[in-house]
N, C-alpha and C. Protein backbone atom coordinates (compact mmCIF):
# COMPACT_ATOMS: atom_id res chain seq x y z
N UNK A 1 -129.94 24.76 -20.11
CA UNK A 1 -130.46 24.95 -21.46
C UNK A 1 -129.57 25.96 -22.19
N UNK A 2 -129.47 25.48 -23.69
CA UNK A 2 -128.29 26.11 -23.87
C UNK A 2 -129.32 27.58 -24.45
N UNK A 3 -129.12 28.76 -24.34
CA UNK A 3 -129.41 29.85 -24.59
C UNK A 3 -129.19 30.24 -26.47
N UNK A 4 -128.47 30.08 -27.05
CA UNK A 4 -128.57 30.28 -28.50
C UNK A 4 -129.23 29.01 -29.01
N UNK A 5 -129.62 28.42 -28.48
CA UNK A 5 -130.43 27.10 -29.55
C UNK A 5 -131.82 26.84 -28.93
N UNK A 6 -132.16 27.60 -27.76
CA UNK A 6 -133.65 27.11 -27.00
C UNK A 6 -134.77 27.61 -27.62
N UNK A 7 -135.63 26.85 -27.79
CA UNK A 7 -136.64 27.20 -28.35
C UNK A 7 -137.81 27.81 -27.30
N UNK A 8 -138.03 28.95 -27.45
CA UNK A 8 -138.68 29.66 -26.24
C UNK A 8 -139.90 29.71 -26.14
N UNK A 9 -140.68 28.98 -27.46
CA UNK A 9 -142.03 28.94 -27.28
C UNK A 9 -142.21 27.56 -27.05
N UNK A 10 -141.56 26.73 -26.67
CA UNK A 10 -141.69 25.32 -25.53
C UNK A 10 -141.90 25.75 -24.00
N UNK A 11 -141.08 26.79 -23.75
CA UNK A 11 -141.01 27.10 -21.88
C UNK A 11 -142.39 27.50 -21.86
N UNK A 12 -143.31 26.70 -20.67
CA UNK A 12 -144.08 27.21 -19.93
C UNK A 12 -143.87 28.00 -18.74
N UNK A 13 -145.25 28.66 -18.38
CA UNK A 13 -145.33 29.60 -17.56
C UNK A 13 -145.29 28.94 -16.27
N UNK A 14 -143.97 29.40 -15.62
CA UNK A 14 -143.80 29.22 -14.25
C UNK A 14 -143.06 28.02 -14.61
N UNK A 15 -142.35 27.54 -15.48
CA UNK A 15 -141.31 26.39 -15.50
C UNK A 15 -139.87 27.36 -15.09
N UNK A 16 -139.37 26.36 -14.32
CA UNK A 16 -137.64 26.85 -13.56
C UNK A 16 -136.66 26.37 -14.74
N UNK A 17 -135.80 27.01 -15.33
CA UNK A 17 -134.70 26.52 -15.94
C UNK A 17 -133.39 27.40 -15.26
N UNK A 18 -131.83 26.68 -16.15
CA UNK A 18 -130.82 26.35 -15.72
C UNK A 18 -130.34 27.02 -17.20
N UNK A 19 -129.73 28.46 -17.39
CA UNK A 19 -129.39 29.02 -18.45
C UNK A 19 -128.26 28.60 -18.86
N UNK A 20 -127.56 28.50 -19.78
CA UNK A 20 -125.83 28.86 -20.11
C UNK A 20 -125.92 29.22 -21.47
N UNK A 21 -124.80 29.74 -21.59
CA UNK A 21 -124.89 30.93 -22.72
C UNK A 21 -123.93 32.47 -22.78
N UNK A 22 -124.87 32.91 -23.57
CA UNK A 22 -124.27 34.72 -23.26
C UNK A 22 -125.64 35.44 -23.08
N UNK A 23 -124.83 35.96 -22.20
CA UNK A 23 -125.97 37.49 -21.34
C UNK A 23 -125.62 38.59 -21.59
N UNK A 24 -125.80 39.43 -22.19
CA UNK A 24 -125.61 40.57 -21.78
C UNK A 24 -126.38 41.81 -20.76
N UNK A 25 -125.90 42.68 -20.40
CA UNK A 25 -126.35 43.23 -19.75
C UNK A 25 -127.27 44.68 -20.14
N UNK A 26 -128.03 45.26 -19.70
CA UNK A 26 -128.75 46.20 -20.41
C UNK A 26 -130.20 46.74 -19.57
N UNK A 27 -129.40 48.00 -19.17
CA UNK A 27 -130.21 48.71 -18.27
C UNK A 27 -131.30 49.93 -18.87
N UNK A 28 -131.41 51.15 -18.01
CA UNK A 28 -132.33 52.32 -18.76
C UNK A 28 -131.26 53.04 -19.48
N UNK A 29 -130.30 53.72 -19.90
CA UNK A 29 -129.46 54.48 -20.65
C UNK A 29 -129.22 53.41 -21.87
N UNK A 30 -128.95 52.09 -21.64
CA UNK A 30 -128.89 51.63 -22.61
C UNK A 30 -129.89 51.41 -23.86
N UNK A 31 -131.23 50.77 -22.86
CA UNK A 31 -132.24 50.90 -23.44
C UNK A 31 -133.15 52.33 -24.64
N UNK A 32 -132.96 52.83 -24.06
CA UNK A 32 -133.48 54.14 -24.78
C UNK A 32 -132.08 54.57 -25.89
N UNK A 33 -130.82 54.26 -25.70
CA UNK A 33 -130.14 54.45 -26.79
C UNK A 33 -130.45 53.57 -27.98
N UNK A 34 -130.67 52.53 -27.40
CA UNK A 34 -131.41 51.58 -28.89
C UNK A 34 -132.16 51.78 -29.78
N UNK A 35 -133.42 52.42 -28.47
CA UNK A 35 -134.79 52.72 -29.07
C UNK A 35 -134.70 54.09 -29.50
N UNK A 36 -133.87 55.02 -29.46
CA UNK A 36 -133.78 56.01 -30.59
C UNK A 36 -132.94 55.66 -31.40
N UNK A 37 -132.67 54.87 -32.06
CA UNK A 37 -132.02 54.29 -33.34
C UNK A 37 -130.70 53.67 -33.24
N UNK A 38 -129.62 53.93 -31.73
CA UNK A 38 -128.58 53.16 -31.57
C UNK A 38 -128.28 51.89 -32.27
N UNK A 39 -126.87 51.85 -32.40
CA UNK A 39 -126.58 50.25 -32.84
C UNK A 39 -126.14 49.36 -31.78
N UNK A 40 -126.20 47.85 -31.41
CA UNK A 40 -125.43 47.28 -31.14
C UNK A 40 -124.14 47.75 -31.17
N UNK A 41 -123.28 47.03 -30.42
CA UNK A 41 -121.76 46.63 -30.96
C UNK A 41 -121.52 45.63 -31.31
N UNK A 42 -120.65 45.75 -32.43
CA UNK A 42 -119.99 44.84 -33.73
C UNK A 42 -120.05 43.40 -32.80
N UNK A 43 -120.53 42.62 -33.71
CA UNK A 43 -120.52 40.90 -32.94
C UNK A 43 -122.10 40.82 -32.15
N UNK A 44 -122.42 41.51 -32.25
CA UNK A 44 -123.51 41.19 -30.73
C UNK A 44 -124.43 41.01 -31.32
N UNK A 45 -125.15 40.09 -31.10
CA UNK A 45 -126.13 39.46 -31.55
C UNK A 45 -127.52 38.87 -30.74
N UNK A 46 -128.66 40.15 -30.11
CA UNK A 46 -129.47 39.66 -29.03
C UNK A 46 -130.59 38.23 -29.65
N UNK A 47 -130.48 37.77 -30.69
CA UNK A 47 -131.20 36.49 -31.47
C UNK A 47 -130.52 35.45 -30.57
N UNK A 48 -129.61 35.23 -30.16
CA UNK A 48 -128.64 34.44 -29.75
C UNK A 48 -128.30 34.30 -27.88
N UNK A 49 -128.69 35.29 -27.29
CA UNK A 49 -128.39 36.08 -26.50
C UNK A 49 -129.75 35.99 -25.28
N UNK A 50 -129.35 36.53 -24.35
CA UNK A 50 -130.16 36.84 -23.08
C UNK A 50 -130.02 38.49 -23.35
N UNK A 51 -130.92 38.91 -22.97
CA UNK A 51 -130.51 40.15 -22.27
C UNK A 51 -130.85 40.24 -20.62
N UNK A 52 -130.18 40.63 -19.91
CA UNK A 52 -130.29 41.11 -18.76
C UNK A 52 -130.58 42.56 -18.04
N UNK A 53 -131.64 43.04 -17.16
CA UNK A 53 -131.79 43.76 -16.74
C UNK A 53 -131.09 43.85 -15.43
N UNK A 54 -130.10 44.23 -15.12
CA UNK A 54 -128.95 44.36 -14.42
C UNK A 54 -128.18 45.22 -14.14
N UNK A 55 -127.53 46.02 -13.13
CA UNK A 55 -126.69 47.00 -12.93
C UNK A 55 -125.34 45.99 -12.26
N UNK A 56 -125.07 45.35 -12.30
CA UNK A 56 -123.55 44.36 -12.01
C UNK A 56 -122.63 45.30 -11.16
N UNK A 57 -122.26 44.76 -10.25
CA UNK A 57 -121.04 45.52 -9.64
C UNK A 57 -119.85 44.73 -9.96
N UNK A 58 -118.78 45.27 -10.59
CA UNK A 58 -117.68 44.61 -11.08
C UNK A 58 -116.66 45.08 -10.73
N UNK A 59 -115.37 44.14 -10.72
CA UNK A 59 -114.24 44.47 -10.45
C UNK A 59 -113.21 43.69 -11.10
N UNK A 60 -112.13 44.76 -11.33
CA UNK A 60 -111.20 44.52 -11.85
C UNK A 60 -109.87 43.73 -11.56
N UNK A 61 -109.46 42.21 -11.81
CA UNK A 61 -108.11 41.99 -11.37
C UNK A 61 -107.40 41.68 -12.05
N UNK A 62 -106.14 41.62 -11.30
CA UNK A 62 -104.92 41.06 -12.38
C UNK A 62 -104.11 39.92 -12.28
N UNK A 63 -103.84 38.79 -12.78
CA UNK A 63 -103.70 37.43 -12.60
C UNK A 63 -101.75 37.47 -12.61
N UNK A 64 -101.41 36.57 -12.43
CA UNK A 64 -99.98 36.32 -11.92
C UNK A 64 -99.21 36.93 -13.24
N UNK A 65 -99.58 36.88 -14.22
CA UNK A 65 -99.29 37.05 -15.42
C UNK A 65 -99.48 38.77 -15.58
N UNK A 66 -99.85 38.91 -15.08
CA UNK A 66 -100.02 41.18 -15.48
C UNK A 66 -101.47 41.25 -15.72
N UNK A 67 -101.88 39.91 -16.43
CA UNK A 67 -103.87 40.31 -17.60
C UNK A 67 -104.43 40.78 -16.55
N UNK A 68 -105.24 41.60 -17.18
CA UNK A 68 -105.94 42.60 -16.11
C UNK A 68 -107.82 41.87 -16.79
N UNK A 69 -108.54 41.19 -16.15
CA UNK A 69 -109.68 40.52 -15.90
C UNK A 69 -110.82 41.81 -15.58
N UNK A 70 -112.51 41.64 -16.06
CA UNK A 70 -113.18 41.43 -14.89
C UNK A 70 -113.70 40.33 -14.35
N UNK A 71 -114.38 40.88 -13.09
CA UNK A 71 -115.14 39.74 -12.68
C UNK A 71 -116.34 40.19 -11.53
N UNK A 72 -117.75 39.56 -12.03
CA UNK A 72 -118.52 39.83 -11.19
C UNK A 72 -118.78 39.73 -10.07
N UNK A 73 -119.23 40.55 -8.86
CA UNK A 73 -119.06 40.17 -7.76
C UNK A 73 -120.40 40.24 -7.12
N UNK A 74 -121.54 40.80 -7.66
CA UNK A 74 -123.10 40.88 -7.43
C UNK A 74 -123.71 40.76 -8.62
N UNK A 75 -124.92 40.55 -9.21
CA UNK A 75 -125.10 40.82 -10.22
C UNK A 75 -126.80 40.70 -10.14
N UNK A 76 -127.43 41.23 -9.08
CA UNK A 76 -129.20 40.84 -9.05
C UNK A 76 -129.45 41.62 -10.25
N UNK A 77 -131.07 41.27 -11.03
CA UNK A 77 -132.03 42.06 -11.19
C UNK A 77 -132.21 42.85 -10.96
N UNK A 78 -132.69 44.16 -12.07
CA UNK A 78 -132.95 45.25 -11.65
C UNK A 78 -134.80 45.40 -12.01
N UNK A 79 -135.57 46.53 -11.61
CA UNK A 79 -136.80 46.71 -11.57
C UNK A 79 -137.25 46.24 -13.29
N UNK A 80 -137.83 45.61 -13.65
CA UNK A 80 -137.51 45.63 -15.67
C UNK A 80 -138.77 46.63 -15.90
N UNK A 81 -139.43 47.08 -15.25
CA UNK A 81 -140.98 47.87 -15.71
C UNK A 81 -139.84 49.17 -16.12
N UNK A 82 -139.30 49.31 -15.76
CA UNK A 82 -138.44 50.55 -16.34
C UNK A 82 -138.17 50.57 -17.66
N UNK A 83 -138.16 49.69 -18.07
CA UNK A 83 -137.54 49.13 -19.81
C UNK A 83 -139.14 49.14 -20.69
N UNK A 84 -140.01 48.87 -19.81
CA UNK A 84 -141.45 48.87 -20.54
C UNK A 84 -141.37 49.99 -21.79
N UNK A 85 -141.16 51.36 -21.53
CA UNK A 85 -141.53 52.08 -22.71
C UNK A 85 -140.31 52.22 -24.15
N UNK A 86 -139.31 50.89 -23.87
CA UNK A 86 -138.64 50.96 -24.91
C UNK A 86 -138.61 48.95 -25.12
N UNK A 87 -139.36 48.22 -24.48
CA UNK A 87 -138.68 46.52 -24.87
C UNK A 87 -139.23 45.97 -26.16
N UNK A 88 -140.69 46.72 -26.49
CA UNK A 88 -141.52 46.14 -27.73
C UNK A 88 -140.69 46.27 -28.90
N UNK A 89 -139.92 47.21 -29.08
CA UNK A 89 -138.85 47.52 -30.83
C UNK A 89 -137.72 46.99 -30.12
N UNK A 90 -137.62 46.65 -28.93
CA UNK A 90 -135.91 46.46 -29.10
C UNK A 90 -136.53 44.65 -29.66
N UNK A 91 -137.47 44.15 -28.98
CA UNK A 91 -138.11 42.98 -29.36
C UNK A 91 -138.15 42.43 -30.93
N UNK A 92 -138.62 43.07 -31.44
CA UNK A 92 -139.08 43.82 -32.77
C UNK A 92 -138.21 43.86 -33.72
N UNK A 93 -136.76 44.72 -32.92
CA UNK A 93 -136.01 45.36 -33.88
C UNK A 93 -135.13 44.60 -34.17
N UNK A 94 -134.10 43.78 -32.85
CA UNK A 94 -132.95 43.13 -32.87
C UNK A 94 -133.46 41.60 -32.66
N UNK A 95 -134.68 41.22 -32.40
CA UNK A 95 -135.00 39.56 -32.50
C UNK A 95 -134.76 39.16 -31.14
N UNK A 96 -134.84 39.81 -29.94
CA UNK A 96 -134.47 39.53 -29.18
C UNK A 96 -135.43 38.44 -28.62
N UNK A 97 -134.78 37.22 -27.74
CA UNK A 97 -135.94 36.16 -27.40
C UNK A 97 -135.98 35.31 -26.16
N UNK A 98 -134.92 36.15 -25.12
CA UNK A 98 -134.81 36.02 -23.72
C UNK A 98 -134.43 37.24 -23.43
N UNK A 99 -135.32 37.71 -21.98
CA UNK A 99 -135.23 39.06 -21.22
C UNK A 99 -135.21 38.39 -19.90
N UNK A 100 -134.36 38.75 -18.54
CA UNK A 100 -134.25 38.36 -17.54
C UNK A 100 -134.42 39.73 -16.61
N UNK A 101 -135.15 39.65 -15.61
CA UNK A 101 -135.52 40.86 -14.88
C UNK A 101 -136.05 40.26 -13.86
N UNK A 102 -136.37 41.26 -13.00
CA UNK A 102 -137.72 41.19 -11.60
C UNK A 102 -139.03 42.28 -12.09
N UNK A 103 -139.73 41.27 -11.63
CA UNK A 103 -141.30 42.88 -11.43
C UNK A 103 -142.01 42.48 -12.53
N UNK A 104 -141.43 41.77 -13.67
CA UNK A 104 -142.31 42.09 -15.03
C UNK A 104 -142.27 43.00 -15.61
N UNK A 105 -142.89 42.58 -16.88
CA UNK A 105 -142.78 43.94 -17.98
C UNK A 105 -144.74 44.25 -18.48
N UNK A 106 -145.34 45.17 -18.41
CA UNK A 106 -146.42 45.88 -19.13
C UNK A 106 -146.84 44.73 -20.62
N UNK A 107 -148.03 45.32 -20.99
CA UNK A 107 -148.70 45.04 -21.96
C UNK A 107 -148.23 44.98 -22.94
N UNK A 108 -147.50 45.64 -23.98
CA UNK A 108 -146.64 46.08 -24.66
C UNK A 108 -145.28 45.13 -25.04
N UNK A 109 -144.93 44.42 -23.95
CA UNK A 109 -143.93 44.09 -23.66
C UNK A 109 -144.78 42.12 -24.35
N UNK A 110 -145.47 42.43 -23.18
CA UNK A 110 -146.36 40.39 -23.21
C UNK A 110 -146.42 40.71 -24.79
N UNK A 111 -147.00 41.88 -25.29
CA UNK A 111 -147.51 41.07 -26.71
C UNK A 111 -146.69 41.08 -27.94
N UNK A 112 -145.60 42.11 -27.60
CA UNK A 112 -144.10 42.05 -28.73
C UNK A 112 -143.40 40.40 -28.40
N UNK A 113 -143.94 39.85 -27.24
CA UNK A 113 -143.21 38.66 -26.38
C UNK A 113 -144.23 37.42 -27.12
N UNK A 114 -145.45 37.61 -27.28
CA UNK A 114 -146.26 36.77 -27.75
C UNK A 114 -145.95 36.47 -29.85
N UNK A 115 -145.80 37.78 -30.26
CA UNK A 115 -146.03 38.19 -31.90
C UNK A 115 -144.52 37.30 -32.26
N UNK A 116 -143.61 38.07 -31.44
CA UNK A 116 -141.96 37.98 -31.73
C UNK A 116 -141.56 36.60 -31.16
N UNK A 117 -141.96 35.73 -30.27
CA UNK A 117 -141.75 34.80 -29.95
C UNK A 117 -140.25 34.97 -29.22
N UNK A 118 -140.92 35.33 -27.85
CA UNK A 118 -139.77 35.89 -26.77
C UNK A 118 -140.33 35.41 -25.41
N UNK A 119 -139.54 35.39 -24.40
CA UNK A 119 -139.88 35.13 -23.04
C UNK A 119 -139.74 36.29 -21.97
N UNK A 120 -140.13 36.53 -20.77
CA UNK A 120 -139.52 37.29 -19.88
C UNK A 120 -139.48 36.16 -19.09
N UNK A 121 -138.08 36.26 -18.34
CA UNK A 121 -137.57 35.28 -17.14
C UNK A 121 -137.35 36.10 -15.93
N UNK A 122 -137.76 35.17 -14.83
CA UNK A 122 -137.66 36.51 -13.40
C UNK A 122 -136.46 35.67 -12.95
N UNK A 123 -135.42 36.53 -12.69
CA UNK A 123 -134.14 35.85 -11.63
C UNK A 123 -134.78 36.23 -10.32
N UNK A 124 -134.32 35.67 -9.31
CA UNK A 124 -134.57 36.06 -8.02
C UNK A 124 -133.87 37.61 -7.40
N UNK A 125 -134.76 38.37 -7.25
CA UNK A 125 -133.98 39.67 -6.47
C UNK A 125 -133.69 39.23 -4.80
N UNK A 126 -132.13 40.48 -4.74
CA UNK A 126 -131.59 39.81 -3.53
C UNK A 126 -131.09 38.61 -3.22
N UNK A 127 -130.99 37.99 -4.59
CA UNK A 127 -129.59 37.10 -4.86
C UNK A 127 -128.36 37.04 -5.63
N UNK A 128 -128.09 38.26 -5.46
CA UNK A 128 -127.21 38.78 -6.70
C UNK A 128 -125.64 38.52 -6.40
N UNK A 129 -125.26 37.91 -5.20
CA UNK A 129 -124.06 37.36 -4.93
C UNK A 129 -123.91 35.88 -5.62
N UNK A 130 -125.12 35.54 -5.03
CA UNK A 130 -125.53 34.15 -5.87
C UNK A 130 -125.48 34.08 -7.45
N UNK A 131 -126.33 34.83 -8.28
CA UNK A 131 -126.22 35.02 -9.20
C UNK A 131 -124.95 35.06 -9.89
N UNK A 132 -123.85 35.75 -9.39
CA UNK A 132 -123.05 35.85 -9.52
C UNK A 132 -121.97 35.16 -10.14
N UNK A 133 -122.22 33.80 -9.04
CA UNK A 133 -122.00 32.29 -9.13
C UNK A 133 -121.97 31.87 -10.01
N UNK A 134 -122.83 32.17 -11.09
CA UNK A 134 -123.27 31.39 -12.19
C UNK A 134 -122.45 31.96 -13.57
N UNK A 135 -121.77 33.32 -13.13
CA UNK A 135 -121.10 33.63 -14.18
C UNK A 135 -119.79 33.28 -14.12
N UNK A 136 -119.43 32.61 -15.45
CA UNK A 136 -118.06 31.66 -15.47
C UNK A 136 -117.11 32.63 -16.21
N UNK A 137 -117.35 33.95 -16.99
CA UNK A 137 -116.52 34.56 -17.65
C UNK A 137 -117.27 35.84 -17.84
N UNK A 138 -116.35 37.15 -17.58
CA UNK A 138 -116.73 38.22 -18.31
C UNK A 138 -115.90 38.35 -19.47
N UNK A 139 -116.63 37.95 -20.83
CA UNK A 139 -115.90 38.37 -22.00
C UNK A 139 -115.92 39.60 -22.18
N UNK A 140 -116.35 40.62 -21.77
CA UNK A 140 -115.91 42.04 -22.09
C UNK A 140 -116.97 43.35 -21.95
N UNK A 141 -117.14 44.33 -22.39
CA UNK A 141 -117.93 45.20 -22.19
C UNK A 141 -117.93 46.29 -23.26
N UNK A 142 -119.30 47.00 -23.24
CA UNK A 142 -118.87 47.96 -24.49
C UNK A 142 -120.07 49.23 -23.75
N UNK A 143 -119.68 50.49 -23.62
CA UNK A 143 -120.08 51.75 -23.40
C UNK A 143 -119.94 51.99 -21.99
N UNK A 144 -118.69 51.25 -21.46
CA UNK A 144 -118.24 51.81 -20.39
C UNK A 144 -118.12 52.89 -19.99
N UNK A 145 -117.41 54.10 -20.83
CA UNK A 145 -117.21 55.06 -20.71
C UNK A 145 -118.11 55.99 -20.73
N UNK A 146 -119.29 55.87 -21.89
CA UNK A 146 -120.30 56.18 -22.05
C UNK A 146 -121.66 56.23 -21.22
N UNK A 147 -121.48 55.13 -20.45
CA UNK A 147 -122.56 55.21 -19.84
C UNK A 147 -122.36 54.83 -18.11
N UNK A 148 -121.26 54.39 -18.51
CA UNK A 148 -120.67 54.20 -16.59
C UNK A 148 -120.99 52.78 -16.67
N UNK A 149 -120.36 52.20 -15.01
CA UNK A 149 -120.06 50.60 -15.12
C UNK A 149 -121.80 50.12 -14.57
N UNK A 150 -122.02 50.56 -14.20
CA UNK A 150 -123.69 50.47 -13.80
C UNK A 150 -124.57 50.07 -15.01
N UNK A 151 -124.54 51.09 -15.98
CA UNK A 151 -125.38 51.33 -17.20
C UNK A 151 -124.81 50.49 -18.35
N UNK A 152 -123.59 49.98 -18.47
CA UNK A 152 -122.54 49.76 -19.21
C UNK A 152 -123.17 48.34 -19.80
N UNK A 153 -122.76 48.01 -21.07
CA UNK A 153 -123.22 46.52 -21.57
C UNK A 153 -122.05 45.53 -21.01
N UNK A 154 -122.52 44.27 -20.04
CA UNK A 154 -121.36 43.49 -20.10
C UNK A 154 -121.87 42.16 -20.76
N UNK A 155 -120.93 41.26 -21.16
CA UNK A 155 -120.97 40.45 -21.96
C UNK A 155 -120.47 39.58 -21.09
N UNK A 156 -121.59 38.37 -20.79
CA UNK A 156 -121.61 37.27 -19.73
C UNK A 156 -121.91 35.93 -20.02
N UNK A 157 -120.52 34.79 -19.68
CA UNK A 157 -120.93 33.81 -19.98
C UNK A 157 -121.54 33.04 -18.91
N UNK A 158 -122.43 32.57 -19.05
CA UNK A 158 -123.24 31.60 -17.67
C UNK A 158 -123.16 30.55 -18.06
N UNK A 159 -123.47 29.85 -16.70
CA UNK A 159 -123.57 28.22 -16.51
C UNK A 159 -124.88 28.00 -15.37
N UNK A 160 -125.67 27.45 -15.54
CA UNK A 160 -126.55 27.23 -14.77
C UNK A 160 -127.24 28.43 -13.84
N UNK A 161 -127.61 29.66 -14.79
CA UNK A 161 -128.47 30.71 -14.44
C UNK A 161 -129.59 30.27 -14.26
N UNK A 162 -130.25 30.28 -13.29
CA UNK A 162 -131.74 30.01 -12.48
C UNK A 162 -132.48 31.27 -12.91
N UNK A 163 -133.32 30.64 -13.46
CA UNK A 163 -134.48 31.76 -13.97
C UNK A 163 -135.78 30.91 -13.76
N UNK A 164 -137.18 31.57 -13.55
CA UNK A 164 -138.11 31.23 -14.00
C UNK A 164 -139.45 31.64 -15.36
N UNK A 165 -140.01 30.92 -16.09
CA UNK A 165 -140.93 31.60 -16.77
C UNK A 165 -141.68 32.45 -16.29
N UNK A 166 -142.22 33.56 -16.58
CA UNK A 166 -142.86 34.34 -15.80
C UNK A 166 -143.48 35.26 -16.61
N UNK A 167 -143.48 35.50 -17.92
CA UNK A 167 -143.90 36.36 -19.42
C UNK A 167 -143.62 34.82 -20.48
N UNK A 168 -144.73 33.68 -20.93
CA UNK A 168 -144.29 33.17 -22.07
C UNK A 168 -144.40 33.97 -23.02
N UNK A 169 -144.06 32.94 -24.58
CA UNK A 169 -144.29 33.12 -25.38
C UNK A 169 -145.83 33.05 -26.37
N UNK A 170 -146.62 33.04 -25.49
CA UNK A 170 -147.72 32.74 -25.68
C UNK A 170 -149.11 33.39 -25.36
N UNK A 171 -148.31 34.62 -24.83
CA UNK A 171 -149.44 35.96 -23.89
C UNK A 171 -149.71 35.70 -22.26
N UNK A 172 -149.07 34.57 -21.96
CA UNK A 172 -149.37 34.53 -20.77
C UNK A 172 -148.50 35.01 -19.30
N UNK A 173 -149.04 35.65 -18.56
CA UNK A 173 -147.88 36.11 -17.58
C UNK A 173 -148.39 36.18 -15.99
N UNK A 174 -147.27 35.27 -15.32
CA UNK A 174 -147.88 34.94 -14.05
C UNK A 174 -148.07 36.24 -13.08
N UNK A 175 -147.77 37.16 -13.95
CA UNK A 175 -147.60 38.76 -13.16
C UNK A 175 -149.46 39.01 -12.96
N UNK A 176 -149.59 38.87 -14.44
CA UNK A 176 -151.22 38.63 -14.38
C UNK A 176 -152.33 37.81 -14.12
N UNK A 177 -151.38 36.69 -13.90
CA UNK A 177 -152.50 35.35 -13.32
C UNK A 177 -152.57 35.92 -11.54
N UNK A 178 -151.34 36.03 -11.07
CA UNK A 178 -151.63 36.81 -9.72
C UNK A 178 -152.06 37.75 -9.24
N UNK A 179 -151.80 38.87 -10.24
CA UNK A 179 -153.29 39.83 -9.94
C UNK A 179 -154.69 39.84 -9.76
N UNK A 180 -155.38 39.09 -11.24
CA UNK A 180 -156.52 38.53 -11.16
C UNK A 180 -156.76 37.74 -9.71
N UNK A 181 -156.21 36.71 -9.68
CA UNK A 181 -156.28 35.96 -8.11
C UNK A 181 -156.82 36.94 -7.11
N UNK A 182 -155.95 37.34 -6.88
CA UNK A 182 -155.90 38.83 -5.81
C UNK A 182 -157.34 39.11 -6.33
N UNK A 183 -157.49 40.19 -6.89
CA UNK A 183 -158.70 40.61 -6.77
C UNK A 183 -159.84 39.90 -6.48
N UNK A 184 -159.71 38.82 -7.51
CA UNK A 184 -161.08 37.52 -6.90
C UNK A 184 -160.74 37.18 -5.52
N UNK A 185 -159.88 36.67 -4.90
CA UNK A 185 -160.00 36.80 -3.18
C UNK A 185 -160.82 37.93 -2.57
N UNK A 186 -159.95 39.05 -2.87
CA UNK A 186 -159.96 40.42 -2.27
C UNK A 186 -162.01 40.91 -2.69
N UNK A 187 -162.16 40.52 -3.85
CA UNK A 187 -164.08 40.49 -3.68
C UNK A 187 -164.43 39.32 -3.08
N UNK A 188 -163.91 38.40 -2.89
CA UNK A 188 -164.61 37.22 -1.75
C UNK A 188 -164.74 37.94 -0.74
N UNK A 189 -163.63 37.74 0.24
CA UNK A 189 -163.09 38.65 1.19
C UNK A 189 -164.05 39.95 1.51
N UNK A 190 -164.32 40.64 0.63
CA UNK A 190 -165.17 41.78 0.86
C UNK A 190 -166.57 41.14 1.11
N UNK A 191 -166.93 40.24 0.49
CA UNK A 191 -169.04 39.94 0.36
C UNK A 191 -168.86 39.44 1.80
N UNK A 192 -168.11 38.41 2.52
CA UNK A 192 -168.09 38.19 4.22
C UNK A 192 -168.56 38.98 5.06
């Protein structure tokens, strides 16, 4: 599915898709630079865009020619509840309308995701070699220096990123359909 043209309030909850597109990347330093008033960098456009909750391990090579490349060599999910007390304005602010993470995101998050017409997608954690796979190009990066290669925004083209629904666009989130569950077992379970 192509990522700048998907319409995100079609994906149901707990449907598997096949991303391609641009990702960027965007951790906690980044996050909170936004949400105290930061800009983007020039071109970037999260309307269009994935964001990724990601710390990427990358490396640098150089092709027969001298060009000096990156290229990803892990790239899992990082915890996204960390991003909870800044995703509702970045939601809000920049139009953002794909978030990719593990764990889920808070209340806050479902209903800037419900109003704004956004998704959260869970990649699989502890497949981040795999993941990897799926990236066909690093077009580049911006606050390297600034924030280190961990924290750093990279700019990722994918091809067949495996994600699942897991936060629609619609208030619903399988984070919370499985809780509830749980507990209704867990009082069955107890009256025995």
């Amino acid at each position: 599915m192509d990522i700048a043209t998907l319409d995100v309030r079609s994906l149901k909850l707990g449907e598997t898709v096949l991303l391609d597109g641009i990702v960027h990347t965007g951790r906690d330093r980044f996050h909170k630079y936004l949400y105290e008033g930061g800009a983007l960098p020039e071109g970037i456009d999260l309307s269009t865009a994935a964001l990724y909750h990601c710390g990427p391990v990358m490396v640098q090579e150089e092709d027969t020619a001298g060009v000096k490349r990156w290229r990803m060599v892990a790239g899992g999910p990082t915890t996204s509840s960390r991003e909870e007390p800044y995703e509702a304005e970045i939601i809000a602010r920049f139009g953002l309308r794909l978030i990719i993470g593990k764990g889920g995101m808070g209340e806050k998050t479902l209903a800037a995701c419900k109003e704004h017409g956004c998704v959260y997608l869970q990649a699989v954690g502890g497949a981040a070699t795999s993941i990897a796979n799926a990236v066909e190009a690093v077009e580049g990066v911006d606050f390297l220096q600034e924030f280190g290669a961990a924290e750093a925004m990279w700019h990722l083209r994918v091809k067949d990123f495996p994600v699942t629904v897991a936060m629609d666009a619609h208030g619903n989130s399988l984070y919370q359909e499985v809780q509830t569950r749980s507990a209704e077992r867990l009082e069955a379970l107890l009256k025995v």
